[in-house]
C-alpha atoms as a PDB file:
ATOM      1  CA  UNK A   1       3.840  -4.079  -1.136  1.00  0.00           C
ATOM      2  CA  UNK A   2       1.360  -5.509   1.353  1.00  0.00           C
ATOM      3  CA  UNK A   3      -1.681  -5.155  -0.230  1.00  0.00           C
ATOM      4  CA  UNK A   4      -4.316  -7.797  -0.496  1.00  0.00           C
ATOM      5  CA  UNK A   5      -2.738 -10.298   1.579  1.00  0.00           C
ATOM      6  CA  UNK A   6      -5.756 -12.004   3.137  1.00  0.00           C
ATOM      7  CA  UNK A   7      -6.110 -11.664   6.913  1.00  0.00           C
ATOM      8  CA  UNK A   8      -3.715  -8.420   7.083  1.00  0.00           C
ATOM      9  CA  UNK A   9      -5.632  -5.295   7.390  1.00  0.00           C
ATOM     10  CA  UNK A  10      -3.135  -2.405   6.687  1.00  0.00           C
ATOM     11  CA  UNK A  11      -3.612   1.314   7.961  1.00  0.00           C
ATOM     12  CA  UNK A  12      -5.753   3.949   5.560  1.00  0.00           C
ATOM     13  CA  UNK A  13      -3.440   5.890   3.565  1.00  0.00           C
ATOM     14  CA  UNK A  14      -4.746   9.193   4.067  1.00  0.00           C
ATOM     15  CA  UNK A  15      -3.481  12.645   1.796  1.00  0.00           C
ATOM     16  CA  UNK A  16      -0.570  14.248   3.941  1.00  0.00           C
ATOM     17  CA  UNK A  17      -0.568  11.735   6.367  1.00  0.00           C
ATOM     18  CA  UNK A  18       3.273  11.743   7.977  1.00  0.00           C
ATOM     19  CA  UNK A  19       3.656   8.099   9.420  1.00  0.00           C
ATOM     20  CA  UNK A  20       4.969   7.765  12.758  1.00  0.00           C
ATOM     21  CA  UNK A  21       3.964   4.118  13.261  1.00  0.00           C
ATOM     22  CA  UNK A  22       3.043   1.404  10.405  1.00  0.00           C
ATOM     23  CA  UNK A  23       0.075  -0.247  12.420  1.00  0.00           C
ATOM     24  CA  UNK A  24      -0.977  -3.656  10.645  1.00  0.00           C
ATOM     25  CA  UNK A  25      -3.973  -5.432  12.509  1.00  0.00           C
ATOM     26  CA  UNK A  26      -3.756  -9.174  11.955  1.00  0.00           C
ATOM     27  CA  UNK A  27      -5.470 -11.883  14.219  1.00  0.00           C
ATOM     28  CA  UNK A  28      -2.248 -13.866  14.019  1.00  0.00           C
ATOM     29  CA  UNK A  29      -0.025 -10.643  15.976  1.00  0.00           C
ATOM     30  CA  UNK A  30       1.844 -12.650  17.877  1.00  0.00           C
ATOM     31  CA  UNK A  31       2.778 -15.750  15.564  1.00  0.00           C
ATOM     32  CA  UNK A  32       3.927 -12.970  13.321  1.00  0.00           C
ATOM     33  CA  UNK A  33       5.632 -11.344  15.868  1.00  0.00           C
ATOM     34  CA  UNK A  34       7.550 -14.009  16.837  1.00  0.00           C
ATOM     35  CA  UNK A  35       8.167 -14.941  12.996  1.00  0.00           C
ATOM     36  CA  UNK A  36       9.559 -11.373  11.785  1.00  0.00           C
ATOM     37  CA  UNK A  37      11.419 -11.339  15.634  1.00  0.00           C
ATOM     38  CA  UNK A  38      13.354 -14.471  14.162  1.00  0.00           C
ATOM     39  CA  UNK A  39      14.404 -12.383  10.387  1.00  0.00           C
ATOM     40  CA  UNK A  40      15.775  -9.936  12.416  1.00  0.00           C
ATOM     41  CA  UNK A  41      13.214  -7.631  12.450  1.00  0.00           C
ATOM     42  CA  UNK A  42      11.711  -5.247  14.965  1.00  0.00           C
ATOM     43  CA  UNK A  43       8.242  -4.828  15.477  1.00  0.00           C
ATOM     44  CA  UNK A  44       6.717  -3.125  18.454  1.00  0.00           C
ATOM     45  CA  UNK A  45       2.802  -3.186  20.139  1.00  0.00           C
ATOM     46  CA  UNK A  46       2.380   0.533  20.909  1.00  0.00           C
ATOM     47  CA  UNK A  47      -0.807  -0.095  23.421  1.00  0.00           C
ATOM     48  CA  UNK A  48      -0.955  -3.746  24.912  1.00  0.00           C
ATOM     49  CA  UNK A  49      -3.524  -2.710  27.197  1.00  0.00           C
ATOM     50  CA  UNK A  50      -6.287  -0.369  26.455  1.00  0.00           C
ATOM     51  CA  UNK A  51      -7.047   2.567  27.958  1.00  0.00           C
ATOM     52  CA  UNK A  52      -9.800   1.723  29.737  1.00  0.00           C
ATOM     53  CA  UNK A  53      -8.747  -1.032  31.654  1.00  0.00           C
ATOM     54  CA  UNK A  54      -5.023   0.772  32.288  1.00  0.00           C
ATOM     55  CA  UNK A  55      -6.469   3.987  33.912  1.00  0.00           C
ATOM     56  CA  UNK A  56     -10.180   4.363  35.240  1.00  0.00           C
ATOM     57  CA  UNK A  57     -10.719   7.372  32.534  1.00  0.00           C
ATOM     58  CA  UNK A  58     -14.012   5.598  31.049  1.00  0.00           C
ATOM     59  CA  UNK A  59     -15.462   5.100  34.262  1.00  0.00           C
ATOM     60  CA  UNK A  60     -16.147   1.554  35.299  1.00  0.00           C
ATOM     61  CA  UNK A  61     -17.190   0.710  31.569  1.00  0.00           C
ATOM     62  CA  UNK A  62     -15.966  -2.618  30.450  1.00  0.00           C
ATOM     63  CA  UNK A  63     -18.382  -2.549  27.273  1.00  0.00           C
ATOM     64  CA  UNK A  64     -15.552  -1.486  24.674  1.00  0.00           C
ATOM     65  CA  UNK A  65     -15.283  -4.878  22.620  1.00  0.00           C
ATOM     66  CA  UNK A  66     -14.013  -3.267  20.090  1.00  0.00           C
ATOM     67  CA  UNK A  67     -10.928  -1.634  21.809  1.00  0.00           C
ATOM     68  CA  UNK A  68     -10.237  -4.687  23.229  1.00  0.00           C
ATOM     69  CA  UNK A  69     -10.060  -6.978  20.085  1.00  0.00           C
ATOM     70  CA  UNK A  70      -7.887  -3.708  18.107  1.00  0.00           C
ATOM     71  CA  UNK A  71      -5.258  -4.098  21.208  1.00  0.00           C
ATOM     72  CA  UNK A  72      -4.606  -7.840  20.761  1.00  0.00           C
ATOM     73  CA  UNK A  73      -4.375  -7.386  16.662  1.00  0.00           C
ATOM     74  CA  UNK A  74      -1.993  -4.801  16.140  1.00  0.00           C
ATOM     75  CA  UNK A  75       1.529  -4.830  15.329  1.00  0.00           C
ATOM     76  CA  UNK A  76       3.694  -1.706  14.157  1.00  0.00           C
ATOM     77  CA  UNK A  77       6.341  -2.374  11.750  1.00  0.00           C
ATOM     78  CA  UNK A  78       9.801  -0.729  11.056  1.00  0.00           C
ATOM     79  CA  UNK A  79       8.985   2.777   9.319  1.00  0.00           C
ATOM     80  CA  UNK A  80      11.774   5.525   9.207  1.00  0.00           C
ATOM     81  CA  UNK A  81      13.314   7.958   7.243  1.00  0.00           C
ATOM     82  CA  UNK A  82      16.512   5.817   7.023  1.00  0.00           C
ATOM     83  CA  UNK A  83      14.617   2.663   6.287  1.00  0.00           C
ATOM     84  CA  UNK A  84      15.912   1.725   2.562  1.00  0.00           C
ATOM     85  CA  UNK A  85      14.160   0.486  -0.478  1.00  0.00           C
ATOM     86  CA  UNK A  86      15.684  -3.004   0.297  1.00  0.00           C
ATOM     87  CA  UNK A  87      15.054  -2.920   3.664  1.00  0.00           C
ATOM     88  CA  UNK A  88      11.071  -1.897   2.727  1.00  0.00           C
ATOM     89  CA  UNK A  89      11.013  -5.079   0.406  1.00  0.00           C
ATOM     90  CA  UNK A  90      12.738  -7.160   3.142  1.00  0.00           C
ATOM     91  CA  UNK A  91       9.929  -6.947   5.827  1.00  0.00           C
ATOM     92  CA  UNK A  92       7.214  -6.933   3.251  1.00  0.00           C
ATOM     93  CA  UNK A  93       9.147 -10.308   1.867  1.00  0.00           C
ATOM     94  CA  UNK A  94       8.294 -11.851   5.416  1.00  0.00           C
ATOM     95  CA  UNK A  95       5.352 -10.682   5.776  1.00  0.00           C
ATOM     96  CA  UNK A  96       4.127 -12.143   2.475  1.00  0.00           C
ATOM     97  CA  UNK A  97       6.005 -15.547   3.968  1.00  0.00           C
ATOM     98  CA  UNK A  98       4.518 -15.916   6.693  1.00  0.00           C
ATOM     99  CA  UNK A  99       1.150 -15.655   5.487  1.00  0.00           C
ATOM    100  CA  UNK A 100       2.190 -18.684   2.407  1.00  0.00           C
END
């Protein structure tokens, strides 16, 4: 229901693939945040800081640009057994309007 909605870059769907987490990357994570927050819906942001800079595991390396950018783009959305068909169509509705 989210595909090719411009800025949004949704997970890989990979063959057997059980999903714990929905992770969308947007550059926008905490407007939308904010925006589904207000709908009544719960997101969450699994890893605010990265690893890196949380624990010295890396070393003293600060060169991981990449991890950085990834931690201040992602947002997981609801994703549960119980979730319903209506409830699916429901986030994906404000996702889609927020991005409008």
């Amino acid at each position: 229901m989210l595909e090719g909605i411009e800025g949004l870059i949704l997970p890989k769907n990979r063959p057997g693939h059980s999903w714990n987490q929905y992770t969308l990357r947007i550059k926008k994570r905490d407007e939308l945040k904010d925006f589904l927050s207000k709908s009544g819906i719960e997101t969450a942001i699994y890893y605010p800081i990265p690893l890196h800079k949380s624990q010295n595991i890396f070393g003293s390396s600060n060169n991981l640009n990449e991890t950085d950018k990834r931690c201040n783009e992602v947002l997981s959305i609801p994703i549960y057994p119980g979730l319903s068909g209506m409830e699916r169509e429901y986030v994906a509705s404000k996702i889609k309007e927020f991005f409008v």
